[in-house]
Protein backbone atom coordinates (compact mmCIF):
# COMPACT_ATOMS: atom_id res chain seq x y z
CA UNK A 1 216.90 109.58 72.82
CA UNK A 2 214.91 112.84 71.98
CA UNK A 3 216.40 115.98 73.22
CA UNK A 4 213.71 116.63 75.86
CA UNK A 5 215.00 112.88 77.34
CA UNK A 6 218.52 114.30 77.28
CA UNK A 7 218.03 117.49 79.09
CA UNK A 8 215.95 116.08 81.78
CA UNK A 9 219.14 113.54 82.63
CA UNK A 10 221.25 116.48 82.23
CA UNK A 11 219.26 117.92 84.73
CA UNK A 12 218.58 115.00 87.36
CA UNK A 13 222.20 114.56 87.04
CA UNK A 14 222.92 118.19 87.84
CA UNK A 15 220.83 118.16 90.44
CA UNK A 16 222.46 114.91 91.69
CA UNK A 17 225.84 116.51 92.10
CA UNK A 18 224.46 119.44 93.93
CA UNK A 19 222.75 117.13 96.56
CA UNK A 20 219.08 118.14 95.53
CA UNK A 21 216.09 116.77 93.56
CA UNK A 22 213.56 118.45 92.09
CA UNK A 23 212.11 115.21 90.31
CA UNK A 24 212.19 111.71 91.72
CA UNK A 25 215.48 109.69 91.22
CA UNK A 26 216.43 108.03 88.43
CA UNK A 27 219.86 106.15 88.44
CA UNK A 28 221.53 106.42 85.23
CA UNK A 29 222.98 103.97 83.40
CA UNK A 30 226.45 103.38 82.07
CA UNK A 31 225.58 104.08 78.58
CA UNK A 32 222.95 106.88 79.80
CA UNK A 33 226.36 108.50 82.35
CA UNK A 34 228.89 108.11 79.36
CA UNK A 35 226.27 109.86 77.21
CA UNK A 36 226.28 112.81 79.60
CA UNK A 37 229.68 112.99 79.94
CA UNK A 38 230.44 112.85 76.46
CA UNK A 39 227.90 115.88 75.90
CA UNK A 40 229.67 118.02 78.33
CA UNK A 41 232.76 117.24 77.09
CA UNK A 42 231.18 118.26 73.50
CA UNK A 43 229.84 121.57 75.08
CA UNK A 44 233.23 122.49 76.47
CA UNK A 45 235.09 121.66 73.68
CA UNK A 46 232.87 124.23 71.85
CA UNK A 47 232.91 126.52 74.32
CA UNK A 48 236.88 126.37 74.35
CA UNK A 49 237.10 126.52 70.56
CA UNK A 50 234.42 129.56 70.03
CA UNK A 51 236.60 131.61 72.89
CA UNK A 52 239.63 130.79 70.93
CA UNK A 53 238.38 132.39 67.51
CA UNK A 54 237.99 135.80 69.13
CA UNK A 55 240.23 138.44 69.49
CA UNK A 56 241.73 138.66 72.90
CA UNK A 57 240.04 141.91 73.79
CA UNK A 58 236.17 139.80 72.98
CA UNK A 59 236.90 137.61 75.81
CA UNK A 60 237.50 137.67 79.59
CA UNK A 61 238.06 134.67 81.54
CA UNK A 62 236.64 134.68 84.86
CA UNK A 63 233.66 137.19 84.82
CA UNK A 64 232.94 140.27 82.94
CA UNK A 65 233.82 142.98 85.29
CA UNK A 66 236.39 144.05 82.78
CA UNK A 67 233.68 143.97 79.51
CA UNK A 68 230.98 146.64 81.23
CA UNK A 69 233.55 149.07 81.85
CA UNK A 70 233.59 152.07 79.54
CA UNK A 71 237.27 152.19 78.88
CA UNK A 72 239.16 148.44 79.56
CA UNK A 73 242.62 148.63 80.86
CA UNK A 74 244.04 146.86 77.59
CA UNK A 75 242.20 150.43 76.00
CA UNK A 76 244.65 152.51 78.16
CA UNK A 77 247.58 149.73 77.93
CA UNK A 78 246.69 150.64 73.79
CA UNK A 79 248.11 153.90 74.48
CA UNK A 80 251.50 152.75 75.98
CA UNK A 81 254.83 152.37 73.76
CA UNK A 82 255.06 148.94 72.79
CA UNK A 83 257.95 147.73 74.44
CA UNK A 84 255.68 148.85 77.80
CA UNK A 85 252.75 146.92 76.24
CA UNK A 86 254.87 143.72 75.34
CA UNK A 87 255.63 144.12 79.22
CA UNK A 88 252.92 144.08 80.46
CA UNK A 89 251.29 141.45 78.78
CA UNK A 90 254.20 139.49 79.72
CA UNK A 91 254.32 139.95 83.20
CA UNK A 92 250.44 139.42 83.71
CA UNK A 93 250.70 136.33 81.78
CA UNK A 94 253.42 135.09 84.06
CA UNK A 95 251.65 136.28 87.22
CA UNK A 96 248.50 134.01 86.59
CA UNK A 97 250.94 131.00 85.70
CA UNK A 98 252.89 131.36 89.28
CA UNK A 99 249.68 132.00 91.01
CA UNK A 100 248.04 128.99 89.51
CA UNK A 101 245.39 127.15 92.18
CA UNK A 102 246.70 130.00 95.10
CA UNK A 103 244.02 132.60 94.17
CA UNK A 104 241.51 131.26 91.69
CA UNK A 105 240.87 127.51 90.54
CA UNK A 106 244.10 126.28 88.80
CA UNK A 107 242.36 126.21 85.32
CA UNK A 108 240.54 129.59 85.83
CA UNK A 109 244.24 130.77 86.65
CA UNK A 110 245.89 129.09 83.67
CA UNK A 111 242.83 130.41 81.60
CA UNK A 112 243.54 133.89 82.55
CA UNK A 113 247.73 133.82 81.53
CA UNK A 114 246.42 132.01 78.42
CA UNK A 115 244.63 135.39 77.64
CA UNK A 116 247.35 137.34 78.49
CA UNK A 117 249.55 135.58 76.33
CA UNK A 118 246.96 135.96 73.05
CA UNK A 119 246.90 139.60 73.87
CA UNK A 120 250.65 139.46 73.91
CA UNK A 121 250.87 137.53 70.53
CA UNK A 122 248.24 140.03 68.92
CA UNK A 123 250.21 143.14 69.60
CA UNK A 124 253.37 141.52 69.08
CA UNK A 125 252.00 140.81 65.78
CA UNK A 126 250.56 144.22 65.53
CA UNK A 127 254.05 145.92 66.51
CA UNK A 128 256.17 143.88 63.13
């Protein structure tokens, strides 16, 4: 299958799940569905495993309100003795984790205290 064959049942099946077509409808086989789903799991493994290489403070899960600012509030946390920093960290992390699917979506929520808690483990780190 040629990549041009693979993005256009990526697409249909997009499409598909959003209840429109732009193209007539094709129905997919098993082998052509368990393709598909086998590339997205590929792209979110990479996805998962490129976020995980970066330093906490290259990242933000769930948007990037945070990233355009000027000054980040992990900058101004920076400033903070570290036993307030540890803190902090900590008690964000565990906010996200108790919160989990009451706010957010459950893995956007687990995502975030996941953050926290590599932010925690960098300045813990940091602080030795």
């Amino acid at each position: 299958m040629t990549e041009d064959e693979e993005f256009q049942m990526l697409e249909l099946e997009m499409q598909r799940k959003q209840g429109g077509y732009a193209h007539p409808i094709k129905t997919l086989t098993p082998d052509e569905q368990e393709a598909i789903d086998e590339r997205n799991a590929l792209i979110r493994h990479n996805i998962l495993t490129a976020n995980a290489k970066l330093a906490a403070n290259d990242k933000q899960v769930g948007g990037d309100h945070y990233k355009k600012m000027g000054v980040q509030t992990w900058d101004v946390v920076g400033t903070w003795p570290i036993e307030q920093q540890i803190g902090y960290y900590r008690g964000n992390a565990l906010k996200y984790i108790m919160r989990m699917g009451a706010k957010d979506q459950s893995e956007q929520e687990i995502g975030k205290g996941i953050h926290y808690l590599e932010k925690l483990l960098e300045v813990f780190k940091e602080s030795r």
